[in-house]
C-alpha atoms as a PDB file:
ATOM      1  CA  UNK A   1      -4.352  28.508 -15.033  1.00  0.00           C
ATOM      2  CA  UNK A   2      -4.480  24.531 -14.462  1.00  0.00           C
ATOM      3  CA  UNK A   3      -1.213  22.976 -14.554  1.00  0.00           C
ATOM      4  CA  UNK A   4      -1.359  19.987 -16.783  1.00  0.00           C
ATOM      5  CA  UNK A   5       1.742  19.519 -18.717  1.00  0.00           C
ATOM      6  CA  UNK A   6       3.109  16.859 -15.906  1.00  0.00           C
ATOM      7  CA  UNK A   7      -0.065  14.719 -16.757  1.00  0.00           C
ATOM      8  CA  UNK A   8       0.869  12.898 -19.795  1.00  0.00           C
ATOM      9  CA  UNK A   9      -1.097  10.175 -22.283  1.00  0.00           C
ATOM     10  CA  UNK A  10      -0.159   6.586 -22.145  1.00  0.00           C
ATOM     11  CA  UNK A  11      -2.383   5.370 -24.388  1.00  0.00           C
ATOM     12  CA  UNK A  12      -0.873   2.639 -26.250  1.00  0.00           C
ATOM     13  CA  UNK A  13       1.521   1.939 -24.095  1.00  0.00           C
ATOM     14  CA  UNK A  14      -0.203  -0.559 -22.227  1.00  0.00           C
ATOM     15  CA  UNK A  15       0.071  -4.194 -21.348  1.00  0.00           C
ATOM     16  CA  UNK A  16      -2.154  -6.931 -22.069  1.00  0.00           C
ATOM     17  CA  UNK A  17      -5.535  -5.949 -20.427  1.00  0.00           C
ATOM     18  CA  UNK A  18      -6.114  -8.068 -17.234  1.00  0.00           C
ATOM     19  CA  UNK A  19      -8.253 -11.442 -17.341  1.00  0.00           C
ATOM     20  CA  UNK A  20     -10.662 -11.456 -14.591  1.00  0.00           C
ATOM     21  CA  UNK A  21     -11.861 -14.500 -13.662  1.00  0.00           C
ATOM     22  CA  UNK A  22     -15.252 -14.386 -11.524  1.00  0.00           C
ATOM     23  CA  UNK A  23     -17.607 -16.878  -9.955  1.00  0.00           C
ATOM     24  CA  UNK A  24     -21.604 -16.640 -11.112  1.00  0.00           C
ATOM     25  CA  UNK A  25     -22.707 -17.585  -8.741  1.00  0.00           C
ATOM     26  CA  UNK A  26     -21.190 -15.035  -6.315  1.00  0.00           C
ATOM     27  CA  UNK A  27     -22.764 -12.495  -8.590  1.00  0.00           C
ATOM     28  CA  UNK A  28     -25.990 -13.849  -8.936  1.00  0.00           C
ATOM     29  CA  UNK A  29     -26.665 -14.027  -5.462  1.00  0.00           C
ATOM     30  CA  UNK A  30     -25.427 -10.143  -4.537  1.00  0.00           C
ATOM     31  CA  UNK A  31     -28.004  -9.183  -7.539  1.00  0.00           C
ATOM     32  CA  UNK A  32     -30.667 -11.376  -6.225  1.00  0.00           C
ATOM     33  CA  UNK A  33     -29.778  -9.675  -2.624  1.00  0.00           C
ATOM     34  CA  UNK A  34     -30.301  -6.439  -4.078  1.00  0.00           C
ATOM     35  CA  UNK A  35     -33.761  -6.598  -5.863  1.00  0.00           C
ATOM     36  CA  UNK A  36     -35.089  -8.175  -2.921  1.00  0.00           C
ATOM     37  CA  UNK A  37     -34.039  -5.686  -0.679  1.00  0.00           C
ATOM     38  CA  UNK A  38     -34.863  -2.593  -2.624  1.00  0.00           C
ATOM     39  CA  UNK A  39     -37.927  -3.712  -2.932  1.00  0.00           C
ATOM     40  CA  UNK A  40     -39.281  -1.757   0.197  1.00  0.00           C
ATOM     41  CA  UNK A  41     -37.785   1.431  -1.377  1.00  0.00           C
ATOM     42  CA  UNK A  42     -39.282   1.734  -4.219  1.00  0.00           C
ATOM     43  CA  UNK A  43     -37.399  -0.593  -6.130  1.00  0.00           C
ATOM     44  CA  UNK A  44     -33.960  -0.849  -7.850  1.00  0.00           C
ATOM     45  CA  UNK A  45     -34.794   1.863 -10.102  1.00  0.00           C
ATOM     46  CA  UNK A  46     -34.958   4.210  -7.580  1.00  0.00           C
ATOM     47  CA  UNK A  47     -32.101   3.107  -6.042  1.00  0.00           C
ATOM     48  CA  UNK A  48     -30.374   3.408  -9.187  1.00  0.00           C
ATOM     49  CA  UNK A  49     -31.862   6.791 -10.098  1.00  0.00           C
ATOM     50  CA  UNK A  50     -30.239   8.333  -6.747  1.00  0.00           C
ATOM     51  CA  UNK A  51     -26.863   6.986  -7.814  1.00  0.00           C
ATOM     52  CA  UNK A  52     -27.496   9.224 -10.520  1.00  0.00           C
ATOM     53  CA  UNK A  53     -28.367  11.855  -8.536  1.00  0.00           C
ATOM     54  CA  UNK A  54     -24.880  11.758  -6.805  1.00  0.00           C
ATOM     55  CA  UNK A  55     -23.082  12.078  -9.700  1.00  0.00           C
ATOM     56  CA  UNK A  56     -25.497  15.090 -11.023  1.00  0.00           C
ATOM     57  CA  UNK A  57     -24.029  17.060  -7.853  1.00  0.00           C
ATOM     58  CA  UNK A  58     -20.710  16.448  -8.430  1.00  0.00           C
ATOM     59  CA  UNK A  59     -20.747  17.492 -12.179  1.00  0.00           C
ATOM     60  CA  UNK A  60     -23.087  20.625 -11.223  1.00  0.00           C
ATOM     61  CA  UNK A  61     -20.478  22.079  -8.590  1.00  0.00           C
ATOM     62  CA  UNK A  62     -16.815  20.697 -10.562  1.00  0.00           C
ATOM     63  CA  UNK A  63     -17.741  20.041 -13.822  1.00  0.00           C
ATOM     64  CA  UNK A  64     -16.605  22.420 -16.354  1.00  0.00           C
ATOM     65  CA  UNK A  65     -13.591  24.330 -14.806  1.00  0.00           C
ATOM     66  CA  UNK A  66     -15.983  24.904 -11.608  1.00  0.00           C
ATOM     67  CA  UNK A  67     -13.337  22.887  -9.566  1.00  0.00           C
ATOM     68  CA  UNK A  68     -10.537  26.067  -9.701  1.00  0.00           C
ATOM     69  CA  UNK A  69     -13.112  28.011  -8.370  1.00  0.00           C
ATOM     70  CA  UNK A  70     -15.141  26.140  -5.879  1.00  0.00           C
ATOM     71  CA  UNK A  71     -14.965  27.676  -1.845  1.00  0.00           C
ATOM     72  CA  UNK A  72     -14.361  25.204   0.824  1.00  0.00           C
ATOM     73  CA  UNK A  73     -17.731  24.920   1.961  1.00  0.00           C
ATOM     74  CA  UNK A  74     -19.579  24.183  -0.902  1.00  0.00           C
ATOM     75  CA  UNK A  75     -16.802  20.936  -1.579  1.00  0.00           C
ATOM     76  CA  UNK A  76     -17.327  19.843   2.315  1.00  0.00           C
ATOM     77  CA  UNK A  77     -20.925  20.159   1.369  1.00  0.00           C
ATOM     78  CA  UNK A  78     -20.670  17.311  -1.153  1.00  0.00           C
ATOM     79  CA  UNK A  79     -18.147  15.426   0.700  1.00  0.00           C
ATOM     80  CA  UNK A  80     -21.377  14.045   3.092  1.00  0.00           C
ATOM     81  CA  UNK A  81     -22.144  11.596  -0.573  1.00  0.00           C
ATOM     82  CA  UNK A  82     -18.057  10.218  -0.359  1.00  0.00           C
ATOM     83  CA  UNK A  83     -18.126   7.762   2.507  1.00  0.00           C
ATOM     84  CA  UNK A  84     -15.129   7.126   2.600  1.00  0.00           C
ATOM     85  CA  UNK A  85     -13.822  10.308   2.665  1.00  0.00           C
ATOM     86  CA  UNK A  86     -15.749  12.393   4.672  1.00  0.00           C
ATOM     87  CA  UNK A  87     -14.366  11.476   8.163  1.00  0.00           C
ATOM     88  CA  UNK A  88     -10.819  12.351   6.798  1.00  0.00           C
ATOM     89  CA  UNK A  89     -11.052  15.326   4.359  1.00  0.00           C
ATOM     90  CA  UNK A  90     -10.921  18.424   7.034  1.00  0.00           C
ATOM     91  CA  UNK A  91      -7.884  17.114   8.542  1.00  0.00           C
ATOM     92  CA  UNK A  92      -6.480  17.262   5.146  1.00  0.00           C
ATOM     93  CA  UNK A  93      -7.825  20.506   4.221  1.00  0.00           C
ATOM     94  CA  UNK A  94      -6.651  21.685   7.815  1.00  0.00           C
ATOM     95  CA  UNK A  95      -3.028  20.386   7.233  1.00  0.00           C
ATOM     96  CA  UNK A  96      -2.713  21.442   3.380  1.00  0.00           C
ATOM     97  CA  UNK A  97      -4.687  24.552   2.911  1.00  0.00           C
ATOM     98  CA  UNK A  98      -7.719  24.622   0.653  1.00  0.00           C
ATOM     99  CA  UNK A  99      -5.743  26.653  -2.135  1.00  0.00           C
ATOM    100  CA  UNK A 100      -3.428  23.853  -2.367  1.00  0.00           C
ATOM    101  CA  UNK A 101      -6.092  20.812  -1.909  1.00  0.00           C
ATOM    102  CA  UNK A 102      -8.293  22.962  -4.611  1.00  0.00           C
ATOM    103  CA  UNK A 103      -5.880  23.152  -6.878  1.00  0.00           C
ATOM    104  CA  UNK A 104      -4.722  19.570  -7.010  1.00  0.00           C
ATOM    105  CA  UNK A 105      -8.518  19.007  -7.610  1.00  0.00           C
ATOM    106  CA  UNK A 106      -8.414  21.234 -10.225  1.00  0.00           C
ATOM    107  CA  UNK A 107      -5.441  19.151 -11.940  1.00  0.00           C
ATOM    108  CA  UNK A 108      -7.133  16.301 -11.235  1.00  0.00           C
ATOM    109  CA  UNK A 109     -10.046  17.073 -13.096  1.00  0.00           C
ATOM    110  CA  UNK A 110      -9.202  19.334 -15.629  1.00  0.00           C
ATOM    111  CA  UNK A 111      -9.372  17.164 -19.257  1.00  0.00           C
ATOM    112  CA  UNK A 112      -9.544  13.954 -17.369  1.00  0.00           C
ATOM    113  CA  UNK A 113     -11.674  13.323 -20.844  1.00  0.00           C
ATOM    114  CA  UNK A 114      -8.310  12.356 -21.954  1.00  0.00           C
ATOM    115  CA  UNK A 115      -7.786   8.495 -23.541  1.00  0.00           C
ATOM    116  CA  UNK A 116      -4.754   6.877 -21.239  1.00  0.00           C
ATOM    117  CA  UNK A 117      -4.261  10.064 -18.852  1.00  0.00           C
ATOM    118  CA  UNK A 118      -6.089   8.325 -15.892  1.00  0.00           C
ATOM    119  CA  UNK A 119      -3.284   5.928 -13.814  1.00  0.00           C
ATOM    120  CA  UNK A 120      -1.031   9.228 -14.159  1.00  0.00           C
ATOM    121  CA  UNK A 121      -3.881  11.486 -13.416  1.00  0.00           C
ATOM    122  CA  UNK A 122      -4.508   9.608 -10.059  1.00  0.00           C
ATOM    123  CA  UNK A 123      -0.767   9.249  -9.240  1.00  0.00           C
ATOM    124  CA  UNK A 124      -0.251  13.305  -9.806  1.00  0.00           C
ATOM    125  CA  UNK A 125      -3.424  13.764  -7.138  1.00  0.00           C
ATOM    126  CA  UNK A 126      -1.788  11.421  -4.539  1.00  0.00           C
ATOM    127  CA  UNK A 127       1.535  12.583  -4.745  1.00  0.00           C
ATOM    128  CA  UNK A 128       0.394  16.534  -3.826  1.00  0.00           C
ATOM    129  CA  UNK A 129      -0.099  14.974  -0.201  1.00  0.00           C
ATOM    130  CA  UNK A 130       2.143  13.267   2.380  1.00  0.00           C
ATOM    131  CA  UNK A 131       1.994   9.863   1.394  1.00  0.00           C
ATOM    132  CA  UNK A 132       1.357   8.366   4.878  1.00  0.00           C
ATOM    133  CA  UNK A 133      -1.270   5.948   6.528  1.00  0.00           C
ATOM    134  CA  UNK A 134      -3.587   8.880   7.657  1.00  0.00           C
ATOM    135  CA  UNK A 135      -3.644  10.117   3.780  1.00  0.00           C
ATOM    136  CA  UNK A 136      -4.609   6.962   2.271  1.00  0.00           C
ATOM    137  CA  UNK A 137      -7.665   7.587   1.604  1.00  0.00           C
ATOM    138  CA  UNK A 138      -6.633  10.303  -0.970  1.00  0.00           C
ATOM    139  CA  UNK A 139      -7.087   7.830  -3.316  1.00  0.00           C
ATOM    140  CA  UNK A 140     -10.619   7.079  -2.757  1.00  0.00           C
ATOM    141  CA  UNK A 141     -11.349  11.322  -2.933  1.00  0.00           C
ATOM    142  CA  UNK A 142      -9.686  11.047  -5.990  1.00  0.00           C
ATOM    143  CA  UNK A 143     -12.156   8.101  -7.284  1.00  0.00           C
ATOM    144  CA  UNK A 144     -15.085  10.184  -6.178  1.00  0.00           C
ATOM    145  CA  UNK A 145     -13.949  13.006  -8.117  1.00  0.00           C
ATOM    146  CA  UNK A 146     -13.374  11.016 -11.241  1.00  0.00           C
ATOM    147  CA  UNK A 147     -16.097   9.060 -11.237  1.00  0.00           C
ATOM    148  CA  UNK A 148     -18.886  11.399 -10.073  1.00  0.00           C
ATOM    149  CA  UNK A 149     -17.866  13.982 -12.655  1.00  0.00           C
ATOM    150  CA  UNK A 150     -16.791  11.541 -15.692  1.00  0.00           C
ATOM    151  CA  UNK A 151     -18.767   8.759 -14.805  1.00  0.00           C
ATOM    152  CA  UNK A 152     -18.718   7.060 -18.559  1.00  0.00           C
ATOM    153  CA  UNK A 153     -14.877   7.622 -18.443  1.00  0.00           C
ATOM    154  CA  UNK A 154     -14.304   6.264 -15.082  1.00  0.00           C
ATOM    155  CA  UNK A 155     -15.489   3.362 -13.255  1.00  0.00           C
ATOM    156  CA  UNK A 156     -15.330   3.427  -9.638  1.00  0.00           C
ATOM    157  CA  UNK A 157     -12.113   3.107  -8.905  1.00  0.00           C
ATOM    158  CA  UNK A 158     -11.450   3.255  -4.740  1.00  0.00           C
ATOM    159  CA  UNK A 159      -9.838   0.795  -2.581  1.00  0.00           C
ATOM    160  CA  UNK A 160     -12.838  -1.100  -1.336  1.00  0.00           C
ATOM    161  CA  UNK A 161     -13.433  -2.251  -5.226  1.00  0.00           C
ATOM    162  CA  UNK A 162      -9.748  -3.748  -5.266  1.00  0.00           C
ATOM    163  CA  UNK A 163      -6.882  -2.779  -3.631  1.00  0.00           C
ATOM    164  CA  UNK A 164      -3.674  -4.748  -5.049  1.00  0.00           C
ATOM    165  CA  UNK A 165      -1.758  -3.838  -1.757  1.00  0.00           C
ATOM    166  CA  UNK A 166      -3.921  -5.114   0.712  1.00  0.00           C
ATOM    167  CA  UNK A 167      -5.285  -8.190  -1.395  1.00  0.00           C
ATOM    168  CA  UNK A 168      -8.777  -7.220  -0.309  1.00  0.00           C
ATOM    169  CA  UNK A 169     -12.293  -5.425  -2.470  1.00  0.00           C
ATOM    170  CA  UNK A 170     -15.076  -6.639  -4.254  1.00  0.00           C
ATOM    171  CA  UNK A 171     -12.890  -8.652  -7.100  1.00  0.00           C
ATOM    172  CA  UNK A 172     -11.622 -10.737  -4.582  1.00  0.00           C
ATOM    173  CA  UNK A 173     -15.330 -11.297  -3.305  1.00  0.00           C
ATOM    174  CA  UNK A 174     -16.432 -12.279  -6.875  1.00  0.00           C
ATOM    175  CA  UNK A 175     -13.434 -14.118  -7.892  1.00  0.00           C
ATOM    176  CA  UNK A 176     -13.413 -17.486  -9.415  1.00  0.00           C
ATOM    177  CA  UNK A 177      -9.821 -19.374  -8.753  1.00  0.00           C
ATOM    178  CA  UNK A 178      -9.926 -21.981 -11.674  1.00  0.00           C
ATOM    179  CA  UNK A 179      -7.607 -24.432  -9.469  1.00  0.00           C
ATOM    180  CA  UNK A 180      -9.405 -23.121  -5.669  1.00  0.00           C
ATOM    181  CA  UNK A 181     -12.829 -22.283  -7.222  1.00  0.00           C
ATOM    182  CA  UNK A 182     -14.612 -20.114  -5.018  1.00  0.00           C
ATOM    183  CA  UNK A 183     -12.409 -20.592  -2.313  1.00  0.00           C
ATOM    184  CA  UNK A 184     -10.018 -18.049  -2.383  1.00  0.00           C
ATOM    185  CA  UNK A 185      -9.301 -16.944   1.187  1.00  0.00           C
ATOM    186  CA  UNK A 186      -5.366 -18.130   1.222  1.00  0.00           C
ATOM    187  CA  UNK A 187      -4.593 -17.036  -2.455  1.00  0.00           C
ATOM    188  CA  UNK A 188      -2.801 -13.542  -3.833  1.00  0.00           C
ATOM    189  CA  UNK A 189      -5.301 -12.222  -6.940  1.00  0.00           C
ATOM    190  CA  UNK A 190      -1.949 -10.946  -9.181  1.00  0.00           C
ATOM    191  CA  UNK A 191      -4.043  -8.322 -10.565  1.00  0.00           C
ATOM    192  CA  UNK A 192      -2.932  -4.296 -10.717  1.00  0.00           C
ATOM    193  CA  UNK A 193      -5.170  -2.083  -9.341  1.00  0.00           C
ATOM    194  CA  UNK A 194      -4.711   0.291 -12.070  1.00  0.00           C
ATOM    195  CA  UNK A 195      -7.667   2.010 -14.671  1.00  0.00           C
ATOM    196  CA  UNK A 196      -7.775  -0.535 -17.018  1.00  0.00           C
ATOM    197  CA  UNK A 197      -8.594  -3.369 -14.563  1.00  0.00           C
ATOM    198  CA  UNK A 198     -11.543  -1.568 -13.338  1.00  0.00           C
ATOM    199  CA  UNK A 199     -12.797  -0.966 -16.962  1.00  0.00           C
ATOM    200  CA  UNK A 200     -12.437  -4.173 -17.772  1.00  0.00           C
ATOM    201  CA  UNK A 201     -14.385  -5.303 -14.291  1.00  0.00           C
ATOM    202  CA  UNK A 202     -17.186  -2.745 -15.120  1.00  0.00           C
ATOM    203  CA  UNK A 203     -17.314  -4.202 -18.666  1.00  0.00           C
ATOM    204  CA  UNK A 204     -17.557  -7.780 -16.723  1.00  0.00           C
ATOM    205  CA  UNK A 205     -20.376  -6.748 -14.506  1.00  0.00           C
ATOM    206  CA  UNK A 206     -22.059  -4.710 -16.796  1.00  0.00           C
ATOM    207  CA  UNK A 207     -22.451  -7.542 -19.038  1.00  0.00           C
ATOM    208  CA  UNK A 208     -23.590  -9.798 -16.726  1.00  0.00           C
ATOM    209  CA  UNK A 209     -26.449  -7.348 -15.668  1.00  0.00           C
ATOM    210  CA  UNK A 210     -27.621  -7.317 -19.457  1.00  0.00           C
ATOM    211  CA  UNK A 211     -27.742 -11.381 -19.713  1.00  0.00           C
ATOM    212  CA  UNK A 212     -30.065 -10.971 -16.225  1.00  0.00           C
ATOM    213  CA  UNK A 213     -32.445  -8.524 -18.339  1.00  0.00           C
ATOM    214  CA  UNK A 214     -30.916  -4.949 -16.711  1.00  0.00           C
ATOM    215  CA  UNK A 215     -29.866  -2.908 -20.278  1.00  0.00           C
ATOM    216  CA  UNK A 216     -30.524   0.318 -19.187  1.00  0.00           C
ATOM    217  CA  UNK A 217     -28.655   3.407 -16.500  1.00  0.00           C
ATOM    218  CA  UNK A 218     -25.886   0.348 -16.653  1.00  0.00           C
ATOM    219  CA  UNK A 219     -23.582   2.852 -14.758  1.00  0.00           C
ATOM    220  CA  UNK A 220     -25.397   3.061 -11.964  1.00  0.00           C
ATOM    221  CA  UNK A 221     -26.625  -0.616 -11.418  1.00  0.00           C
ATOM    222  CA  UNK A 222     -23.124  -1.508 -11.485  1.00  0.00           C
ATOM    223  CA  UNK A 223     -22.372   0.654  -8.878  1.00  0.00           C
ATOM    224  CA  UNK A 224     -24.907  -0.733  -7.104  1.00  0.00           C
ATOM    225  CA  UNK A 225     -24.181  -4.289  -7.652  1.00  0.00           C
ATOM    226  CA  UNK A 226     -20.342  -3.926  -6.605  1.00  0.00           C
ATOM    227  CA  UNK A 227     -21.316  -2.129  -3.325  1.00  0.00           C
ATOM    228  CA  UNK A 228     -24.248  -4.649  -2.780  1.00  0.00           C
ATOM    229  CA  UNK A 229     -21.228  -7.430  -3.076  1.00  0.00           C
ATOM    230  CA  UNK A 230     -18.901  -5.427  -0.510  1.00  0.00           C
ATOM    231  CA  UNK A 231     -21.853  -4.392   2.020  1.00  0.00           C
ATOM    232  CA  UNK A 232     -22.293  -8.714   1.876  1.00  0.00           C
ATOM    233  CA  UNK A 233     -18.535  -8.594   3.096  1.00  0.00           C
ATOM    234  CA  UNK A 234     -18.971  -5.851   5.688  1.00  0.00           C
ATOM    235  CA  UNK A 235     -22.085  -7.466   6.986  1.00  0.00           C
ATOM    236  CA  UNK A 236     -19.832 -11.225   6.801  1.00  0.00           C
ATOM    237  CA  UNK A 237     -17.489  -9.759   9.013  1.00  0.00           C
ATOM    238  CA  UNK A 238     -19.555  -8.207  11.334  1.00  0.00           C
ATOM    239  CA  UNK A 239     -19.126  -4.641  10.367  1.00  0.00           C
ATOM    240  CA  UNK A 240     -15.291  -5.087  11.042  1.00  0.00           C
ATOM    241  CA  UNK A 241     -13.756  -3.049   8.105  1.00  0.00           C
ATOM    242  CA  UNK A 242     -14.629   0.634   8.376  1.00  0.00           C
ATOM    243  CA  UNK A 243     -16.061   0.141  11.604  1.00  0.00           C
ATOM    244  CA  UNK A 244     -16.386   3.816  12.646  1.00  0.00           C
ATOM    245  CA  UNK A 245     -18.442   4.357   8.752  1.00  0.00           C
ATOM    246  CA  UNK A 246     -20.142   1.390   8.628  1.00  0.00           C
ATOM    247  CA  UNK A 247     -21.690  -0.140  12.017  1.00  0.00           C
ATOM    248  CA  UNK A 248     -24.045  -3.231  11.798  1.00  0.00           C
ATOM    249  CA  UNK A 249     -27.384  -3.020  11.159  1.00  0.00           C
ATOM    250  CA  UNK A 250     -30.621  -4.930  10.297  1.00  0.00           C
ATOM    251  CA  UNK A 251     -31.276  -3.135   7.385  1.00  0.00           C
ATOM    252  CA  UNK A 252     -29.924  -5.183   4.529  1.00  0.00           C
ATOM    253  CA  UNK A 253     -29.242  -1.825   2.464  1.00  0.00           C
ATOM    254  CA  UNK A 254     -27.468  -0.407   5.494  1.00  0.00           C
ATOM    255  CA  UNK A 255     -23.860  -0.793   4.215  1.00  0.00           C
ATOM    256  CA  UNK A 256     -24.811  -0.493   0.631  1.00  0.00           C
ATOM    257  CA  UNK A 257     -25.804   2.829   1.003  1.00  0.00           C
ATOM    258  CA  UNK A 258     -23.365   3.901   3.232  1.00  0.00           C
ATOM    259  CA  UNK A 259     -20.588   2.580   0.958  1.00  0.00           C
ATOM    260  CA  UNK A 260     -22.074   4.991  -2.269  1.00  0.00           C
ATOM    261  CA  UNK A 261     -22.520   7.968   0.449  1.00  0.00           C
ATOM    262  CA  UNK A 262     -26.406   7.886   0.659  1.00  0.00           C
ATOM    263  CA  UNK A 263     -26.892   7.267   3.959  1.00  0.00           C
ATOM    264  CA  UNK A 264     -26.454  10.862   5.836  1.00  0.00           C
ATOM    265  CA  UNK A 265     -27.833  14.000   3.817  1.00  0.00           C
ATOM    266  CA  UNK A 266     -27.315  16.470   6.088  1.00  0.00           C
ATOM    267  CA  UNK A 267     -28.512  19.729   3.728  1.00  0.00           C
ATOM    268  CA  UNK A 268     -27.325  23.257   4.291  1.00  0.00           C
ATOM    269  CA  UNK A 269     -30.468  24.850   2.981  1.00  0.00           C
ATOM    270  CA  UNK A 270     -28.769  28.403   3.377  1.00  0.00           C
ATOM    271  CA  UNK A 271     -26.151  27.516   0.568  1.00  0.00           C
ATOM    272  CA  UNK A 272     -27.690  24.570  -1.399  1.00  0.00           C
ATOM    273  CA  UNK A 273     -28.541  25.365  -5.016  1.00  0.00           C
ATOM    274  CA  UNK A 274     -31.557  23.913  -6.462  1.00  0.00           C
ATOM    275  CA  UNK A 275     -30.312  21.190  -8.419  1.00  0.00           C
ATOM    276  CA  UNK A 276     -28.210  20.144  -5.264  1.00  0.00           C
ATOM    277  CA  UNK A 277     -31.533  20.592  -2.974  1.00  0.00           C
ATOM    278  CA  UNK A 278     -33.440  18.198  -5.356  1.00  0.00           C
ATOM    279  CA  UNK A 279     -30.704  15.690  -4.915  1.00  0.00           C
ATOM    280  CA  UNK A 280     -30.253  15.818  -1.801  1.00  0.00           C
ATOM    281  CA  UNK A 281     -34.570  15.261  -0.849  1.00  0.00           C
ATOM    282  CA  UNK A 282     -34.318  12.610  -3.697  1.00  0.00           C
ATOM    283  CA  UNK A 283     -31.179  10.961  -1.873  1.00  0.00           C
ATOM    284  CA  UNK A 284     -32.480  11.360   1.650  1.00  0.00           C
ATOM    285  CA  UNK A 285     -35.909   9.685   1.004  1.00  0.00           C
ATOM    286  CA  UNK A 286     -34.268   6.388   0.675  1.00  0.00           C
ATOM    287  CA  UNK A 287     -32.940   6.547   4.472  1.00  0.00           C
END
């Protein structure tokens, strides 16, 4: 049985929800970026669709209690879509055991449904590892989780999309500084990296898609959108952050993709289910 007692509701216990303050133009631009270079693929649909698709394999192998009783390879199998996370997650396996880093997932997941469980949720995941530099990006598995399995519950949520410590993420790219403007390369954003911020940012985004005529699969183009604005940064900085994930390239979708983990589908045919195998082809045609 899941232990979930320790994960309790703070639903209406919040603050004020955060006012983000973002720049247009910046936006407009990364969308513009997008269409135009999706266009060769099929289109932003398509792109969209194998977003989708990502999240499809995540539900079909955790979804449902399927977490408590997943084997180690069939999670490293999916662990090729979390970029992220992918370099990292052996050693932690290695270090941990997989009953221990399967049944953290297992918390994690289990009723994550739940109104105002989510910022304790994530802290109860991150606290069942060492807290050190090399684990950091146990945060980011425990976005993918989240997200991929309750997508219209949780937005992305990893470090590249804001990370309060570090100052850095898409919000700061698309931020708006009514004293600085746009210019906000020597100012602190004071704004918590915690659930509600990145609801409120997906609420943001997602309404700005519908006023440029996008009204439908709204999860996914905002996905899209945010990693179209942080594969701009990567490629601004020369590939720089990430370097050993995300080397420079002339495709303009390079980073993009490899940001949402669709750039290396490397199938195990032996062990892949259908639904997984589908994916997988669908995911891989966009490379």
């Amino acid at each position: 049985m899941v232990a979930q007692a320790h994960i309790k509701s703070t639903e209406g216990a919040h603050a004020a929800r955060p006012v983000l303050h973002l720049s247009g133009a910046k936006l407009r631009l990364a969308l513009e970026a997008l269409i135009r270079a999706a266009e060769p693929i099929g289109g932003i649909e398509r792109f969209a669709a194998a977003v989708k698709l990502k999240s499809d394999v995540l539900q079909d192998r955790l979804a449902h209690g399927k977490a408590a009783h997943i084997e180690r390879e069939a999670f490293e199998d999916i662990t090729i879509l979390m970029a992220t996370v992918r370099r990292r997650i052996a050693g932690l396996i290695d270090t941990a055991g997989w009953p221990r880093v399967r049944e953290a997932i297992s918390i994690l997941l289990n009723e994550a449904h739940v109104p105002g469980t989510a910022d304790a949720r994530m802290a109860v995941f991150v606290k069942s590892f060492a807290e050190d530099r090399a684990n950091r990006f146990v945060r980011d598995l425990a976005s993918e989780l989240l997200h991929g399995v309750y997508p219209e519950h949780y937005p992305l949520m990893h470090r590249w999309v804001w990370d309060a410590r570090a100052n850095t993420g898409v919000l700061r790219e698309i931020w708006h500084d009514p004293a600085a403007g746009d210019d906000v390369d020597h100012i602190v954003i004071d704004v918590p990296d915690g659930h509600e911020t990145f609801l409120v940012l997906r609420e943001e985004l997602s309404q700005f898609l519908s006023d440029n005529g996008m009204f439908r699969d709204m999860l996914w183009y905002v996905d899209l959108l945010q990693a179209q604005i942080y594969g701009d940064y990567i490629n601004a900085q020369g590939g720089a952050y990430l370097k050993t994930d995300f080397s420079a390239q002339a495709d303009p979708l390079e980073h993009t993709r490899r940001i949402l983990g669709l750039d290396r589908i490397a199938k195990r045919r032996g062990r892949a289910i259908d639904g997984d195998a589908l994916a997988f082809d669908t995911i891989k045609a966009l490379n």
